[in-house]
Protein backbone atom coordinates (compact mmCIF):
# COMPACT_ATOMS: atom_id res chain seq x y z
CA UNK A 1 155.79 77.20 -21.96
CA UNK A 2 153.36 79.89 -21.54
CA UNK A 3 150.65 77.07 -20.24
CA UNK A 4 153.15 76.57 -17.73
CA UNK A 5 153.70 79.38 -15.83
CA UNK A 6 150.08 79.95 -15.98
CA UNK A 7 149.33 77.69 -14.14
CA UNK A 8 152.41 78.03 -11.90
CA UNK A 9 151.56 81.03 -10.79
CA UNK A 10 147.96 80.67 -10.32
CA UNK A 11 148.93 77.33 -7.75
CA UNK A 12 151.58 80.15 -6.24
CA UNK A 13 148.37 82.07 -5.84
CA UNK A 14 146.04 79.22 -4.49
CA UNK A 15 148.82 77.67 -1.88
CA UNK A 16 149.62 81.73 -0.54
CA UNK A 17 146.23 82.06 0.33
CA UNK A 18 145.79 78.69 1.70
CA UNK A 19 149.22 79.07 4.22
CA UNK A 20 148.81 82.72 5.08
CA UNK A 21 144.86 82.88 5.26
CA UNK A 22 145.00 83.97 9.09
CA UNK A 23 147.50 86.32 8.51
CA UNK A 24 146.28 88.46 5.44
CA UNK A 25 143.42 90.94 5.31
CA UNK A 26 140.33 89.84 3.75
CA UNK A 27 141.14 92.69 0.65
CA UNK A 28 144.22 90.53 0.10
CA UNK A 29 142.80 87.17 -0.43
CA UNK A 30 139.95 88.86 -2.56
CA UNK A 31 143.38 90.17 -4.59
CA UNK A 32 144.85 86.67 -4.78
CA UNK A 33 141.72 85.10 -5.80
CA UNK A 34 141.48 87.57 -8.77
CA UNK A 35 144.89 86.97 -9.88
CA UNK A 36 144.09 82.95 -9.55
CA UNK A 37 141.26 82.67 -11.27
CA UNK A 38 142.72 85.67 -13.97
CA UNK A 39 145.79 83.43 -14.36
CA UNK A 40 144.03 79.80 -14.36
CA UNK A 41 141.38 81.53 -17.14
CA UNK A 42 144.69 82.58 -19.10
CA UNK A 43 146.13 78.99 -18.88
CA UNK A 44 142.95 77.28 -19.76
CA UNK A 45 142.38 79.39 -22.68
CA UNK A 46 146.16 78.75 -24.08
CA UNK A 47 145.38 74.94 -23.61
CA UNK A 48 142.25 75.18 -25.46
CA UNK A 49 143.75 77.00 -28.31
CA UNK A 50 146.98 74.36 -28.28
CA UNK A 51 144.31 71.73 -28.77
CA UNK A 52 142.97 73.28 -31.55
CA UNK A 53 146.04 73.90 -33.33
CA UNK A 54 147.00 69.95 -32.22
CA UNK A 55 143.93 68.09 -33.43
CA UNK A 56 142.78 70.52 -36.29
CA UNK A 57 138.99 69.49 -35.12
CA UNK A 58 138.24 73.11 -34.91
CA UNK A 59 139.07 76.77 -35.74
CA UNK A 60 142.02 78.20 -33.65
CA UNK A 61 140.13 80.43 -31.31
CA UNK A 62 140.84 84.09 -30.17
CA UNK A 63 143.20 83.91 -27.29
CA UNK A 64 141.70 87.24 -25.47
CA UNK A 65 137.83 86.25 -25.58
CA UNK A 66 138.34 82.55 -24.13
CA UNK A 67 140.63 83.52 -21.26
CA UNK A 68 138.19 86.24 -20.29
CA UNK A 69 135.21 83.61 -20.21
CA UNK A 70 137.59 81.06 -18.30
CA UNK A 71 138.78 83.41 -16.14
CA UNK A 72 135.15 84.27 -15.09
CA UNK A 73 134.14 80.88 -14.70
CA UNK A 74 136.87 79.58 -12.96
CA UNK A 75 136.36 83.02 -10.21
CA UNK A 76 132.60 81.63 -10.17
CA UNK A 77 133.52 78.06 -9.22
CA UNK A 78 136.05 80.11 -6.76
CA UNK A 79 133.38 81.82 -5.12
CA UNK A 80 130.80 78.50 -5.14
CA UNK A 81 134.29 76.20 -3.73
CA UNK A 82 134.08 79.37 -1.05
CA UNK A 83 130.82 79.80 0.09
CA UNK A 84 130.72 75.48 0.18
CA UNK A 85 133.57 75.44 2.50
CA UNK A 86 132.45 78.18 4.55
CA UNK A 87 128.62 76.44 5.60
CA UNK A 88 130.67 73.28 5.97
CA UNK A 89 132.84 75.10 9.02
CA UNK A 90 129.77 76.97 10.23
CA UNK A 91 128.37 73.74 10.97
């Protein structure tokens, strides 16, 4: 259930700044993106360990560790998604 409101609130997150992205200040989006890509870390990392526990292939791994490394990479692939979209409508 957890999983699921994860990843609730980081679409909640993602479709806000999508709608509203002429209306809020740039320190607001930078906000929402954190809280995404915090949120979408924390969901990955409960599905990883739910697999774990599922299959038995592997150790169960520490929940805190794996969403901080998911969160980061999913606020890198943010930021890359970003910077993309941005040369595309500079062109």
């Amino acid at each position: 259930m957890h999983f699921v409101i994860c990843v609730f609130i980081a679409l909640i997150c993602l479709v806000t700044a999508i709608l509203f992205t002429e209306v809020f200040p740039k320190w607001l989006k930078v906000f929402l993106a954190l809280l995404g890509s915090a949120t979408s870390g924390y969901a990955i990392s409960i599905f990883i360990r739910k697999v774990a526990m599922w299959t038995e292939a592997y150790e169960k791994p520490e929940l805190l560790p794996v969403a901080g490394i998911a969160a980061v990479v999913v606020l890198i692939l943010t930021i890359i998604v970003t910077m993309m979209l941005n040369k595309k409508k500079a062109k």
